[in-house]
Protein backbone atom coordinates (compact mmCIF):
# COMPACT_ATOMS: atom_id res chain seq x y z
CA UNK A 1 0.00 0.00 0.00
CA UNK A 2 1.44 3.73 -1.16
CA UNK A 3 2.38 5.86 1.64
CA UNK A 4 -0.53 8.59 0.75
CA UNK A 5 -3.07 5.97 0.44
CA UNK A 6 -2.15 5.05 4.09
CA UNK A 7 -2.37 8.71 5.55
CA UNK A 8 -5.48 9.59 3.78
CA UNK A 9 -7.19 6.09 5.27
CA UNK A 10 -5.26 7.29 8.62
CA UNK A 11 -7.01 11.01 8.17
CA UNK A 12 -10.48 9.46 7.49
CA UNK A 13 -10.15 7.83 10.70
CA UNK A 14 -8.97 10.51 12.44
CA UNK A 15 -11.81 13.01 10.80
CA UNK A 16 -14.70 9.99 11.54
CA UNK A 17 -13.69 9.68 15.21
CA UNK A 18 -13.26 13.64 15.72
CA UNK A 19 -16.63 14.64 13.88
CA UNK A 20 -18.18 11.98 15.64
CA UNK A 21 -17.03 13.47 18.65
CA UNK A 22 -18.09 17.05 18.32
CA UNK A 23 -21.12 15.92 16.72
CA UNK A 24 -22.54 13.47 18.63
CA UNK A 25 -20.87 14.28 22.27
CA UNK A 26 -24.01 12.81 23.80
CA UNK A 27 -23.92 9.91 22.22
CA UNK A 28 -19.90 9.38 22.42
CA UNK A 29 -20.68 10.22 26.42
CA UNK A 30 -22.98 7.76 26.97
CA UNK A 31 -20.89 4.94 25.40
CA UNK A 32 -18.00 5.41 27.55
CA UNK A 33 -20.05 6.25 30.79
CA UNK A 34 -19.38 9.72 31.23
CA UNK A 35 -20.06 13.32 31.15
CA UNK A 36 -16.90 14.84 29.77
CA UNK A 37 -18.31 17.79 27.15
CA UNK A 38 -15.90 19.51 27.06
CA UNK A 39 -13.41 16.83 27.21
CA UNK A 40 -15.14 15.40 24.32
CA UNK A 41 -15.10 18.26 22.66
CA UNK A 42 -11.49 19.02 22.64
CA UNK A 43 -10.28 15.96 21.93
CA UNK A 44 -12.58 16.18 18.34
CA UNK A 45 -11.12 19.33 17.14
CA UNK A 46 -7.49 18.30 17.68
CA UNK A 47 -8.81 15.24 16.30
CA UNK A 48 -10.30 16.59 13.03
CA UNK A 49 -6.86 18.98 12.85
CA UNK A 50 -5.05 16.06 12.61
CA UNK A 51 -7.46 14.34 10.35
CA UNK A 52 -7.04 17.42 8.13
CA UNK A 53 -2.97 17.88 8.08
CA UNK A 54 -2.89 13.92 7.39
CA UNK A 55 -4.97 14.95 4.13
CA UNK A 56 -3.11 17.86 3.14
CA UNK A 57 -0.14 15.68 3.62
CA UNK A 58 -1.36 12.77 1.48
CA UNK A 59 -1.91 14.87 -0.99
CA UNK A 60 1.56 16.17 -1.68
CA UNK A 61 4.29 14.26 -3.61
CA UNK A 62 7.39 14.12 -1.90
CA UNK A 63 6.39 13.62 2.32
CA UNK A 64 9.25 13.87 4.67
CA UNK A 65 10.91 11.17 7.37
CA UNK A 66 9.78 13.36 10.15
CA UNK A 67 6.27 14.08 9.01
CA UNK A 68 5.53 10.46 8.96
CA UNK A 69 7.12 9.80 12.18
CA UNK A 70 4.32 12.77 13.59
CA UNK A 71 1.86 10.57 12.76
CA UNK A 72 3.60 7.56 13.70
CA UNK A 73 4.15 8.82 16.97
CA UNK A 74 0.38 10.28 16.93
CA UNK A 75 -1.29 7.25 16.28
CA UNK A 76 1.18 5.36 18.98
CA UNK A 77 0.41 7.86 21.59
CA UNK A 78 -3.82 7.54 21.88
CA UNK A 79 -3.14 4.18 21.48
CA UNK A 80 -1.25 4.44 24.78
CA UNK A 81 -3.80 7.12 26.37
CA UNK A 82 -6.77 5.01 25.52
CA UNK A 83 -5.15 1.79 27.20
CA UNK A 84 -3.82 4.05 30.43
CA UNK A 85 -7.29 5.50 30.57
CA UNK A 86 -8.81 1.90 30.46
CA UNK A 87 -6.36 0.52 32.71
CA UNK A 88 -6.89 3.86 35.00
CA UNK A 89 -10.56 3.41 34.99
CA UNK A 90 -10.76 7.06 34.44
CA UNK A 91 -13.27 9.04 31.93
CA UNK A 92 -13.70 5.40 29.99
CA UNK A 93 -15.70 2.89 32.26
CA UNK A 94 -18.69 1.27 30.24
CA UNK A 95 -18.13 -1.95 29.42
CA UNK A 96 -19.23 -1.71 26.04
CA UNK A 97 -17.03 1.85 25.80
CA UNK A 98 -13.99 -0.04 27.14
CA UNK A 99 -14.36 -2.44 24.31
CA UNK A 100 -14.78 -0.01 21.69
CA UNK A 101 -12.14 2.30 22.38
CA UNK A 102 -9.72 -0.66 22.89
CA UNK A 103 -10.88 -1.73 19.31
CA UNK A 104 -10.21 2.07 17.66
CA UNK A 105 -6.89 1.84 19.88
CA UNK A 106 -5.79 -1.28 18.43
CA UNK A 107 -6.60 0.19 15.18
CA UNK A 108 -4.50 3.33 15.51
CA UNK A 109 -1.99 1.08 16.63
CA UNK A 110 -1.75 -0.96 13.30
CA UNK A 111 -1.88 2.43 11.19
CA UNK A 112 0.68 3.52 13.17
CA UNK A 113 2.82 0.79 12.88
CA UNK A 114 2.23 0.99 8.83
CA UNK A 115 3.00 4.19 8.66
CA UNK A 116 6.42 3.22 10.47
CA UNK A 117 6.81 0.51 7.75
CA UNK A 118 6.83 3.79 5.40
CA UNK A 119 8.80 5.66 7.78
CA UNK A 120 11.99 2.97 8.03
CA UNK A 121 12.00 2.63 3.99
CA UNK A 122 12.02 6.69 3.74
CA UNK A 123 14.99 5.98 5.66
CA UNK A 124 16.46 3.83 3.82
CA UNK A 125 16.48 0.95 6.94
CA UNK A 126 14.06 -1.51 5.37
């Protein structure tokens, strides 16, 4: 798979699960057992951000070693913040919220680790 096919499936995540989030707080709230807002909130608009540099970056020609290790390390890191907020037992405590974020964690985890694939062979250590 072509390293701008990856980011813009990696931005369409990122977009789905940050619109869903500002758009359907209540919703999002209820799944994980809680009543974070604003929480929620935030989290969608740096989110969609994301979502949208990951597109604008797809879209070029030539992408850089260290952009792709930004989203490498982006996609490792709420992997790692979902599973410490699991583990934690803090904002996400529904069962069936606990299940789905591990699921969208685990899936950031394998784009991230994709992305990486890219990232090694930009530099030349595949």
């Amino acid at each position: 798979m072509s390293l701008n096919l990856l980011l813009r499936i990696n931005s369409g995540f990122w977009l789905t699960l940050g619109l869903v989030m500002l758009l359907k707080t209540d919703l999002v709230n209820l799944w994980i057992g809680t009543e974070k807002t604003m929480l929620m909130h935030s989290i969608g608009i740096i989110l969609v951000v994301n979502g949208m540099i990951l597109l604008v970056t797809s879209l070029r020609q030539q992408i850089k070693s260290h952009e792709v290790m930004f989203f490498v390390l982006g996609d490792y890191g709420w992997s790692l913040l979902i599973i410490v907020l699991i583990s934690l037992g803090l904002v996400i405590v529904d069962p069936v919220g606990i299940r789905l974020t591990f699921v969208l964690a685990l899936l950031s985890a394998i784009l991230g680790a994709c992305q990486f694939r890219h990232y090694k062979q930009l530099m030349g250590r595949a």
